[in-house]
C-alpha atoms as a PDB file:
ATOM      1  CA  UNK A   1       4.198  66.320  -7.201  1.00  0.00           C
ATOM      2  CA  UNK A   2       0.786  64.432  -5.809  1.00  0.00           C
ATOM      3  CA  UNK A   3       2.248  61.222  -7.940  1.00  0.00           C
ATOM      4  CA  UNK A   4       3.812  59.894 -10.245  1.00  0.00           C
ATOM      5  CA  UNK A   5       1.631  60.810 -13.335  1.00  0.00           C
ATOM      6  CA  UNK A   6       2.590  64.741 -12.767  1.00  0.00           C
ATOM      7  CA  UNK A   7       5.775  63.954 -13.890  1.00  0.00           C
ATOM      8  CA  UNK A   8       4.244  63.287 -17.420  1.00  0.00           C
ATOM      9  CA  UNK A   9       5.236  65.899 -20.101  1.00  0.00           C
ATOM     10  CA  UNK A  10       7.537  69.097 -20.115  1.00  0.00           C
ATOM     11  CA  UNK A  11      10.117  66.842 -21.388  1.00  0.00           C
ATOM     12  CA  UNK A  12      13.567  68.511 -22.641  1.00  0.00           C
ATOM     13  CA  UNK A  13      15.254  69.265 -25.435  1.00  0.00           C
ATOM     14  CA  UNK A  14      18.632  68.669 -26.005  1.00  0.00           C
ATOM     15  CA  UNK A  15      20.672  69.543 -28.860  1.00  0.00           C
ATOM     16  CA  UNK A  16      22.602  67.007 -31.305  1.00  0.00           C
ATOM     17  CA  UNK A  17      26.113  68.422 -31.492  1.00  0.00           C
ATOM     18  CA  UNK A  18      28.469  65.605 -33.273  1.00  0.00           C
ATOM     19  CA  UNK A  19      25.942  63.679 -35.875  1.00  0.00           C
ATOM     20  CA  UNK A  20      24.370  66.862 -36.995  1.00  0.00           C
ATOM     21  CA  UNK A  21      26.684  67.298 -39.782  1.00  0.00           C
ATOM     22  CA  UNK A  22      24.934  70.440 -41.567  1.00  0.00           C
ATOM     23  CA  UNK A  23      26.804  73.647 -39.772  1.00  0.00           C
ATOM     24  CA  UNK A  24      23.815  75.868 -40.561  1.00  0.00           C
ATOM     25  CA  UNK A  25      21.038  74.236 -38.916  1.00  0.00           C
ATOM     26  CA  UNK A  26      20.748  73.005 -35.436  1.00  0.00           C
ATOM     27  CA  UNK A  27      19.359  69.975 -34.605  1.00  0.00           C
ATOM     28  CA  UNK A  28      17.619  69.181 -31.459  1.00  0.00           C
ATOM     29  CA  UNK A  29      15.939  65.940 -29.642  1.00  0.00           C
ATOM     30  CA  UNK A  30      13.066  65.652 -27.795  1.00  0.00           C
ATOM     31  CA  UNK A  31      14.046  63.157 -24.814  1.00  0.00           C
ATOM     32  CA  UNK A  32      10.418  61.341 -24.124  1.00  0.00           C
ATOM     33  CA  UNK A  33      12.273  58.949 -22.144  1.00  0.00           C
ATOM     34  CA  UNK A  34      11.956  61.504 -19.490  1.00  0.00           C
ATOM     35  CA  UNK A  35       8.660  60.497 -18.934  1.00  0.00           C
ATOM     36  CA  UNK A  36       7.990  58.077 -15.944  1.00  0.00           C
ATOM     37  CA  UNK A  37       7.332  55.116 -17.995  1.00  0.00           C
ATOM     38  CA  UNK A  38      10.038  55.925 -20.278  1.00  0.00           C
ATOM     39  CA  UNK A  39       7.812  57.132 -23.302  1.00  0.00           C
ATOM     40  CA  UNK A  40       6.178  59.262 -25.430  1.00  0.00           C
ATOM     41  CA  UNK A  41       3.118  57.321 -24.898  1.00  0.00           C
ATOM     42  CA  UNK A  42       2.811  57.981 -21.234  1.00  0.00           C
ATOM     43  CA  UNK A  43       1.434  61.407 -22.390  1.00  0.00           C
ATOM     44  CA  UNK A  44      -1.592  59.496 -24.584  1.00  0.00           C
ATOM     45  CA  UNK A  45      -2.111  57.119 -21.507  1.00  0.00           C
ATOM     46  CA  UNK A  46      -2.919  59.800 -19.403  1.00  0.00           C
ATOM     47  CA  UNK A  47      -4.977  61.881 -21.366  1.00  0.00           C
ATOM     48  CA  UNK A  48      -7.141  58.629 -22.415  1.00  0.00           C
ATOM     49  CA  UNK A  49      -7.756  57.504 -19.516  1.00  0.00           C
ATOM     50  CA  UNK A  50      -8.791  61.127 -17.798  1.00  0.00           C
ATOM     51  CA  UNK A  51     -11.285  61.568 -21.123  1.00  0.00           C
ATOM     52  CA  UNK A  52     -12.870  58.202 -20.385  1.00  0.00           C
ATOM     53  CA  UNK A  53     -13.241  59.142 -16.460  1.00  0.00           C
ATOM     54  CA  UNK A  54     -14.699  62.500 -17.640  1.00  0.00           C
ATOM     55  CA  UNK A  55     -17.194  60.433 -20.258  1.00  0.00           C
ATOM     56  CA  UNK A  56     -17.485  58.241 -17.466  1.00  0.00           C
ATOM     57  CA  UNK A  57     -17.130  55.450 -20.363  1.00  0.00           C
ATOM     58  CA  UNK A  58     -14.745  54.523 -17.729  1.00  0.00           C
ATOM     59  CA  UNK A  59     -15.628  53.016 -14.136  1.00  0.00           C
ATOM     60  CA  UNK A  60     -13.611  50.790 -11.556  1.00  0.00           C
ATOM     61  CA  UNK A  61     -15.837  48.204 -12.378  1.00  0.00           C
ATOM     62  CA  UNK A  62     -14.484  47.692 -15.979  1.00  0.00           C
ATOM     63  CA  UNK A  63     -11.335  46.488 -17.457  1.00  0.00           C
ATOM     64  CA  UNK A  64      -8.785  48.438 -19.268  1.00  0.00           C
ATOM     65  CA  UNK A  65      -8.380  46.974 -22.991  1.00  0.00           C
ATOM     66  CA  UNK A  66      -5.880  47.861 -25.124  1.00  0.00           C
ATOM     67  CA  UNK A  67      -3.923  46.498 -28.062  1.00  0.00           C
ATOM     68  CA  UNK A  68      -0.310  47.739 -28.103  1.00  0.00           C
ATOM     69  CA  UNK A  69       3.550  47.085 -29.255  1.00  0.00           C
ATOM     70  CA  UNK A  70       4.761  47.943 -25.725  1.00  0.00           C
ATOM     71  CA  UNK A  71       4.852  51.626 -24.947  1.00  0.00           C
ATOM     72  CA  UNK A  72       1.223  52.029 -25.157  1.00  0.00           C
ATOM     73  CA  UNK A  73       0.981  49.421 -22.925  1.00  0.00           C
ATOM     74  CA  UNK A  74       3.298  50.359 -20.311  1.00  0.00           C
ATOM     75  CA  UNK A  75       1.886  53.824 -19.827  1.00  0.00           C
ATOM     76  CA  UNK A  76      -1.583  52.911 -19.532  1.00  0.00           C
ATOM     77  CA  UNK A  77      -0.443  49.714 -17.056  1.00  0.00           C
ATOM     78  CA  UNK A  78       1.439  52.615 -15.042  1.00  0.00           C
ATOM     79  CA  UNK A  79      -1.841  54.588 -14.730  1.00  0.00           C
ATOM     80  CA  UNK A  80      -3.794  51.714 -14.231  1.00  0.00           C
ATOM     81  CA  UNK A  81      -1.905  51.070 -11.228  1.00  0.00           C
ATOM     82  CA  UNK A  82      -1.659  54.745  -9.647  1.00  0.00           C
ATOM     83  CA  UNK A  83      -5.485  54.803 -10.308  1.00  0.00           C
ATOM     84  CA  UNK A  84      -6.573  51.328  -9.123  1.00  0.00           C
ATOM     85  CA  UNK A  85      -7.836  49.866 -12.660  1.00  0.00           C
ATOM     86  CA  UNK A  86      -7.740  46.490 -14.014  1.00  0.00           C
ATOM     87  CA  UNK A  87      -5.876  46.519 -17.381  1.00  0.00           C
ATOM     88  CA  UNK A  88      -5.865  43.574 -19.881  1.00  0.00           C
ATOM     89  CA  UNK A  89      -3.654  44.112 -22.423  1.00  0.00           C
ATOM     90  CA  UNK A  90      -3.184  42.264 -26.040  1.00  0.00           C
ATOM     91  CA  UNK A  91      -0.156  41.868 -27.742  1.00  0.00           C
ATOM     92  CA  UNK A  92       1.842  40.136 -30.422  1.00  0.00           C
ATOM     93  CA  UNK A  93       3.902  37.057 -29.350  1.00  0.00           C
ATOM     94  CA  UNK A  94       6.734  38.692 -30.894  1.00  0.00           C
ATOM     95  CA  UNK A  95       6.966  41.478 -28.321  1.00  0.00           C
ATOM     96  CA  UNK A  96       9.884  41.584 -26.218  1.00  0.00           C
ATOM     97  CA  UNK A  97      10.160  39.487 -22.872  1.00  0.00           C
ATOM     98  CA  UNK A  98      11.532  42.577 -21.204  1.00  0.00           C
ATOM     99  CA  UNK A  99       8.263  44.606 -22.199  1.00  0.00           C
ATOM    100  CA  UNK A 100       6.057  41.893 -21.128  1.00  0.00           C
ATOM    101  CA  UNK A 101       7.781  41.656 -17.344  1.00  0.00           C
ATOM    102  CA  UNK A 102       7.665  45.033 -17.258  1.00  0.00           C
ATOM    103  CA  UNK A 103       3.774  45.161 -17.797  1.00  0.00           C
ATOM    104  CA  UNK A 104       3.336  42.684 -14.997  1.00  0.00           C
ATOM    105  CA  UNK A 105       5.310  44.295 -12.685  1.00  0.00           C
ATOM    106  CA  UNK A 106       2.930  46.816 -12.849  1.00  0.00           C
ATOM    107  CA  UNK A 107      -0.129  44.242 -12.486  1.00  0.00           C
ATOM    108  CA  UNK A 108      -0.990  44.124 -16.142  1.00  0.00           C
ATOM    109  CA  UNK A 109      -2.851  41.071 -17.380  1.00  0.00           C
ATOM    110  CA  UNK A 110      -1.413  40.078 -20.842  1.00  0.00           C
ATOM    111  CA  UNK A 111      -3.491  38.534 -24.214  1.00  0.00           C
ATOM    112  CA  UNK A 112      -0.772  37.138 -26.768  1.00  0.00           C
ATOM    113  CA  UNK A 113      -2.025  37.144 -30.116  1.00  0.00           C
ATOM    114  CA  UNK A 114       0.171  35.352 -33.500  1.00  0.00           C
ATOM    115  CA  UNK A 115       3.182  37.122 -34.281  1.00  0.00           C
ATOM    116  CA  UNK A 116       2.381  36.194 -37.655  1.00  0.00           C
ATOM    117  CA  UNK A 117      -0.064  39.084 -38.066  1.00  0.00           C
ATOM    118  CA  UNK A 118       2.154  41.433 -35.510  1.00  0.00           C
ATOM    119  CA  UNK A 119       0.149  44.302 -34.033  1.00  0.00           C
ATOM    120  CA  UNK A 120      -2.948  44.189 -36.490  1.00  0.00           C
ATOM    121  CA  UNK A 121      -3.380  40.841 -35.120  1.00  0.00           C
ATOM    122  CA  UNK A 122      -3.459  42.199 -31.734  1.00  0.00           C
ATOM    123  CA  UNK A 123      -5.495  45.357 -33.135  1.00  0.00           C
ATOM    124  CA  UNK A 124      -8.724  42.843 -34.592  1.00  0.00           C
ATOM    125  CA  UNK A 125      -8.525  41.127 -31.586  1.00  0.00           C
ATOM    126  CA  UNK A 126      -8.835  43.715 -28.962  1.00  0.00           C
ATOM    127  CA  UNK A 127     -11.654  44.971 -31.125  1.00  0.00           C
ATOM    128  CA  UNK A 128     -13.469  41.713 -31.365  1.00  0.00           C
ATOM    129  CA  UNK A 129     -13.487  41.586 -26.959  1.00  0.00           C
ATOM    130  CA  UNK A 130     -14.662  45.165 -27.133  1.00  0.00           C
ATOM    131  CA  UNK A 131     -17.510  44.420 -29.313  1.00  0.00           C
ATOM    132  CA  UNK A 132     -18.931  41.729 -27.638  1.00  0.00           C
ATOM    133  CA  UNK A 133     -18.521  42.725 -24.046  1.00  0.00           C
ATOM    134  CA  UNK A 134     -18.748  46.553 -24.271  1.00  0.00           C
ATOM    135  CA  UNK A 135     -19.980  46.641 -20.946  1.00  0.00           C
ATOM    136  CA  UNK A 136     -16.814  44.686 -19.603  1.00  0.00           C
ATOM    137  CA  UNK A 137     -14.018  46.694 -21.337  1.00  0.00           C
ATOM    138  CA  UNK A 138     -13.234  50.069 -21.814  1.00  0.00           C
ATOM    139  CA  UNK A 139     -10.825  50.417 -24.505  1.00  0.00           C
ATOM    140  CA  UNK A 140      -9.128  53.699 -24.749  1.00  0.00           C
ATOM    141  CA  UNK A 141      -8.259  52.793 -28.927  1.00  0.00           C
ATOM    142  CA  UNK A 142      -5.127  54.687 -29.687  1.00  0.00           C
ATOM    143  CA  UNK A 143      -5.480  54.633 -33.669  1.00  0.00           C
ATOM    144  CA  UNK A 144      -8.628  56.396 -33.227  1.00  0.00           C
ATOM    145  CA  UNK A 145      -8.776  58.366 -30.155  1.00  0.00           C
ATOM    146  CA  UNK A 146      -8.832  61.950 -30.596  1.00  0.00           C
ATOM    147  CA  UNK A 147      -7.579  61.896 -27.006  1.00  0.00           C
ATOM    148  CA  UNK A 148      -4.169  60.953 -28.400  1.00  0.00           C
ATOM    149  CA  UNK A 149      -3.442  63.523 -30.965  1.00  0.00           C
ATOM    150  CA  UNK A 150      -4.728  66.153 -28.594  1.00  0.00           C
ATOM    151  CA  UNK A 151      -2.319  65.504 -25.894  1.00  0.00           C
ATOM    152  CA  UNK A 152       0.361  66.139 -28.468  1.00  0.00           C
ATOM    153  CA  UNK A 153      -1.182  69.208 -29.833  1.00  0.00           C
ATOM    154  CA  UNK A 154      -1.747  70.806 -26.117  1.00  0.00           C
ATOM    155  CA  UNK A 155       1.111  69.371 -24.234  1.00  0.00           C
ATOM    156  CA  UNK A 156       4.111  68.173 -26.868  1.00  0.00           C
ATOM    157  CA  UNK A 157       3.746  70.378 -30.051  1.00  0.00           C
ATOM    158  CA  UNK A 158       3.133  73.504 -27.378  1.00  0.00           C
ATOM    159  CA  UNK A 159       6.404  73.039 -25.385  1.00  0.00           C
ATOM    160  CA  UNK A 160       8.858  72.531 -28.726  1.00  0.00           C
ATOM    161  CA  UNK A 161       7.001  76.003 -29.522  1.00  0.00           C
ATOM    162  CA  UNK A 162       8.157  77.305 -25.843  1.00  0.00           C
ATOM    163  CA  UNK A 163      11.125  75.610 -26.167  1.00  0.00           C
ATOM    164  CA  UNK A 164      12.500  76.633 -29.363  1.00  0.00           C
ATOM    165  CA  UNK A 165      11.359  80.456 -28.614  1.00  0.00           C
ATOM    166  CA  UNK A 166       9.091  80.241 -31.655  1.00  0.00           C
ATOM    167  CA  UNK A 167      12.455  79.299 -34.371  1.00  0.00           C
ATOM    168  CA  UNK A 168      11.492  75.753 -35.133  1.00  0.00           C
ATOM    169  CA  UNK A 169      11.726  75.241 -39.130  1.00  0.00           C
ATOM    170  CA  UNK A 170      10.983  71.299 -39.479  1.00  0.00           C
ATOM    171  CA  UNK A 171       9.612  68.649 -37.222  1.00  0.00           C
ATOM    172  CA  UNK A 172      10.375  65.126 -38.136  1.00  0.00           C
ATOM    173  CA  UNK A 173       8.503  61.910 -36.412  1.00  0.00           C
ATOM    174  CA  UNK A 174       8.099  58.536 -37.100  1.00  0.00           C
ATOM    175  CA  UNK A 175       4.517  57.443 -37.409  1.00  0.00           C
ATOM    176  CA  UNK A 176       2.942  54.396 -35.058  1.00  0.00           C
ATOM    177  CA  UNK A 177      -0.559  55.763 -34.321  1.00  0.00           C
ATOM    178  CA  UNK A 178       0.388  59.005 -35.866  1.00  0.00           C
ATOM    179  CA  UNK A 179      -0.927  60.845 -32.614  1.00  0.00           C
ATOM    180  CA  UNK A 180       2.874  62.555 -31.962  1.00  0.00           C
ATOM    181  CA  UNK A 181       2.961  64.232 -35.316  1.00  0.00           C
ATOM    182  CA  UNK A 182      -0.494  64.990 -36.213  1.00  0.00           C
ATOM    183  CA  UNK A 183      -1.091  66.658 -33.282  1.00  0.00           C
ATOM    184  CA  UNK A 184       2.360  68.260 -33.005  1.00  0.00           C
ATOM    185  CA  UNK A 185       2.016  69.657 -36.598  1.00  0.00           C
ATOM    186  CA  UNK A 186      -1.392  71.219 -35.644  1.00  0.00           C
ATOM    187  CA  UNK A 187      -0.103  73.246 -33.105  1.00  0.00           C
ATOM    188  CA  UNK A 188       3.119  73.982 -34.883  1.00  0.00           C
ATOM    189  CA  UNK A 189       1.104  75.332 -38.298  1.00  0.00           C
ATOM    190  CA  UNK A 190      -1.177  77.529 -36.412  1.00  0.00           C
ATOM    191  CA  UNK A 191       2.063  78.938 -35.106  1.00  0.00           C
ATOM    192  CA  UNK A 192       3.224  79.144 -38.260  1.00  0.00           C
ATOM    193  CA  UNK A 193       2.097  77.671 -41.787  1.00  0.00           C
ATOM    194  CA  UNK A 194       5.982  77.554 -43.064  1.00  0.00           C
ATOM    195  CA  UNK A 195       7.318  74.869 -40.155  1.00  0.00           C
ATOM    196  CA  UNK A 196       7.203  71.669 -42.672  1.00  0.00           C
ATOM    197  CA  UNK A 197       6.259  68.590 -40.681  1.00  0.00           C
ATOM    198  CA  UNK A 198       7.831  65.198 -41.563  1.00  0.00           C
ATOM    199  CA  UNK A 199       7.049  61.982 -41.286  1.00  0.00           C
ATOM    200  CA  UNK A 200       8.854  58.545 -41.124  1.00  0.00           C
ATOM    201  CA  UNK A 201       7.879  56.077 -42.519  1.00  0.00           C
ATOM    202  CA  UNK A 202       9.442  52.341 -42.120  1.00  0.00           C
ATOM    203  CA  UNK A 203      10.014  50.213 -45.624  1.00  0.00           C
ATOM    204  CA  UNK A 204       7.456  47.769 -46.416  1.00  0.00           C
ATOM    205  CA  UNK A 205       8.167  44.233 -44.489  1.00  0.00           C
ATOM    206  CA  UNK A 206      10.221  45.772 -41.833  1.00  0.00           C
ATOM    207  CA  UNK A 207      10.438  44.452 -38.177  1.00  0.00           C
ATOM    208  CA  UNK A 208      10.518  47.765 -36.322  1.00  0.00           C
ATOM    209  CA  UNK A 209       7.905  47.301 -33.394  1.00  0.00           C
ATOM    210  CA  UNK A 210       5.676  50.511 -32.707  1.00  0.00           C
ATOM    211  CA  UNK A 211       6.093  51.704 -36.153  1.00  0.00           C
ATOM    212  CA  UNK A 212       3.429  51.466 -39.382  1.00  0.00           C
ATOM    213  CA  UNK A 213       4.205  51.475 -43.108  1.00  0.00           C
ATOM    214  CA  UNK A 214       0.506  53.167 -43.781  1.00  0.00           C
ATOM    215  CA  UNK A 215       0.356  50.847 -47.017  1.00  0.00           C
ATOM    216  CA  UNK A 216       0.247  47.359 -45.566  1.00  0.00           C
ATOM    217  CA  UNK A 217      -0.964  47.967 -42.052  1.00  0.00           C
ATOM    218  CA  UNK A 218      -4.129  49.529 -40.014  1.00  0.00           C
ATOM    219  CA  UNK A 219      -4.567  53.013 -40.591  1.00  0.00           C
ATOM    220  CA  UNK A 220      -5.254  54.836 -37.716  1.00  0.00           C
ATOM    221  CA  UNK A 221      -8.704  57.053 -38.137  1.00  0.00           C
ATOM    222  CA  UNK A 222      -6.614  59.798 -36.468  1.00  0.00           C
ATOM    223  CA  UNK A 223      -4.034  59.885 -39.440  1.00  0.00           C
ATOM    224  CA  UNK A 224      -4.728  63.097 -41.723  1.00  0.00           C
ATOM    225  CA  UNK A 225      -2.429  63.506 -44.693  1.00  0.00           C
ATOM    226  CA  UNK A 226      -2.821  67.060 -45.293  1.00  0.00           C
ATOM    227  CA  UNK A 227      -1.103  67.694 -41.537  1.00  0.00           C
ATOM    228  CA  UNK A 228       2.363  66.257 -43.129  1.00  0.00           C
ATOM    229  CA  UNK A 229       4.689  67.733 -45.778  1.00  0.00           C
ATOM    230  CA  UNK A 230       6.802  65.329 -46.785  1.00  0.00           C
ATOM    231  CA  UNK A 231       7.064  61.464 -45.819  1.00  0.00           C
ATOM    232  CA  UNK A 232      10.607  59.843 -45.664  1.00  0.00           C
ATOM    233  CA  UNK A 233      10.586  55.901 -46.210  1.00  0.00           C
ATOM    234  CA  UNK A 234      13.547  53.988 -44.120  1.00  0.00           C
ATOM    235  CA  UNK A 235      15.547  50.984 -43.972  1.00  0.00           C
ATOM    236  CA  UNK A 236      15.612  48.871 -40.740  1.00  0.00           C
ATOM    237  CA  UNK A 237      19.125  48.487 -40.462  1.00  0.00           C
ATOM    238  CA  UNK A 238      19.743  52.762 -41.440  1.00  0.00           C
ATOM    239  CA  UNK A 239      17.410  52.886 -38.031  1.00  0.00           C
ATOM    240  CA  UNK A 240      19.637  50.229 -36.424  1.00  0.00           C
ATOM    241  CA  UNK A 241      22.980  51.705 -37.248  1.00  0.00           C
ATOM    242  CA  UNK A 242      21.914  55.534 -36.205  1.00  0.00           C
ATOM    243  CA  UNK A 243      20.756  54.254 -32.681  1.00  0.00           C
ATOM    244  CA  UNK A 244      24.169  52.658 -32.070  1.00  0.00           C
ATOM    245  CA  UNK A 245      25.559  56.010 -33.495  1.00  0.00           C
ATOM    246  CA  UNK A 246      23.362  58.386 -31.589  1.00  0.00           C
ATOM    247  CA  UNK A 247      24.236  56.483 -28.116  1.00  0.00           C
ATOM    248  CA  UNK A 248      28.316  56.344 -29.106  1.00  0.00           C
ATOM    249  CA  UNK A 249      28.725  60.343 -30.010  1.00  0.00           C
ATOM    250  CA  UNK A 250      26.009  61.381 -28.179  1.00  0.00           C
ATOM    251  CA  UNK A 251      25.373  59.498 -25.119  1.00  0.00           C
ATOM    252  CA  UNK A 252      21.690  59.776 -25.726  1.00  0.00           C
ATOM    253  CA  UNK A 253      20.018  56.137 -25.694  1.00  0.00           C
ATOM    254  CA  UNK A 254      17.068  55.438 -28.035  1.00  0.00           C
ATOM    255  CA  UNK A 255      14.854  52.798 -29.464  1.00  0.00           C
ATOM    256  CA  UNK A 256      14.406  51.936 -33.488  1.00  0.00           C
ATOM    257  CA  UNK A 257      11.661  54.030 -33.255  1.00  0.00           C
ATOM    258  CA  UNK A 258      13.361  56.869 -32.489  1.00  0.00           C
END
């Protein structure tokens, strides 16, 4: 590897033996944590930042700007840092200390909004910089970068094909930016039209960072409906409880989100 941003993607899958408790299926886990900042999102970090080089919307003499919940965040700080970029990022107060001393170690510069409004409030703000200093900020905008779902339909949605020699039946994701599983299901129905595509959906009110109930939050302009089957609704402590399950009978560690 030339660095440390070739080890992005071609995560594995491994299978869930003792909480799968349906004998005719098999049920298998994507481990994103693989990635070298420990996230799916390192894969949409990478592949924003090389479109903006090759709009050349972004130079070394602006500043990365980006709203984010964490994971966002700490992929695009890691590339920031391999590639020599300033990177301001904005974020709720209510984010974790851990993600925020993460994002400096990596020589992020961090923009707390009011954890009353949570990510939108993070969202309107990194929007409002943009606007008036667009010649100051490049800001890759996850919710609406087609950068984002693409990287899951050539990278993510084309290894579970690979992976699964061609027998996956149902993908299930939560949605954040809804980049994973949009652009995952794309690739997956031209495969084939029968593989139902699922999304999760957190309750309204709930306090899982990175996630989006779609009916009190900012949609994302890359969100398309007719990609998705089915949506399941969940509670935060059902989310809770199966982490602390899945890491007990398991051994595989995972976030709410997951």
């Amino acid at each position: 590897m030339h660095s440390i941003l070739d080890a992005i993607g071609n995560t594995p899958l491994v299978k869930i033996n003792k909480l799968n408790t349906n004998p005719k299926t098999e049920l298998w886990a994507k481990l994103e944590s693989f990635n070298p900042g420990g996230s799916v999102k390192d894969r949409i970090a990478l592949a924003m930042i090389e479109e903006g080089e090759k709009s050349e919307e972004l130079t070394h003499d602006k500043i990365i700007l980006e709203p984010t919940s964490g994971n966002t965040g700490i992929g695009l700080a890691m590339i920031a840092a391999v590639k020599k970029y300033k990177i301001l990022l904005v974020m709720s107060e209510a984010v974790s200390e851990e993600r925020k001393q993460i994002l400096k170690s990596f020589g992020a510069d961090i923009l707390l909004t009011s954890a009353e409004r949570g990510t939108d409030g993070a969202i309107e703000k990194a929007y409002e910089m943009a606007r008036k200093n667009s010649k100051k900020y490049f800001m890759p905008d996850q919710f609406n970068n087609e950068a984002n779902w693409k990287a899951h339909y050539y990278g993510t949605g084309e290894e579970i094909w690979q992976q699964t020699n061609g027998q996956v039946t149902h993908f299930i994701s939560a949605i954040g930016t809804t980049g994973t599983i949009m652009g995952v299901g794309k690739k997956l129905k031209e495969y084939n039209l029968k593989i139902q595509i699922i999304a999760v959906e957190p309750n309204l009110g709930h306090k899982i960072q990175g996630l989006k109930n779609l009916k009190e939050a900012y949609k994302p302009g890359i969100w398309d409906k007719t990609v998705i089957d089915e949506k399941i609704n969940i509670k935060d402590e059902d989310a809770y409880a199966t982490t602390r399950e899945l890491v007990k009978q398991e051994g595989i560690f995972v976030g709410m989100s997951s």
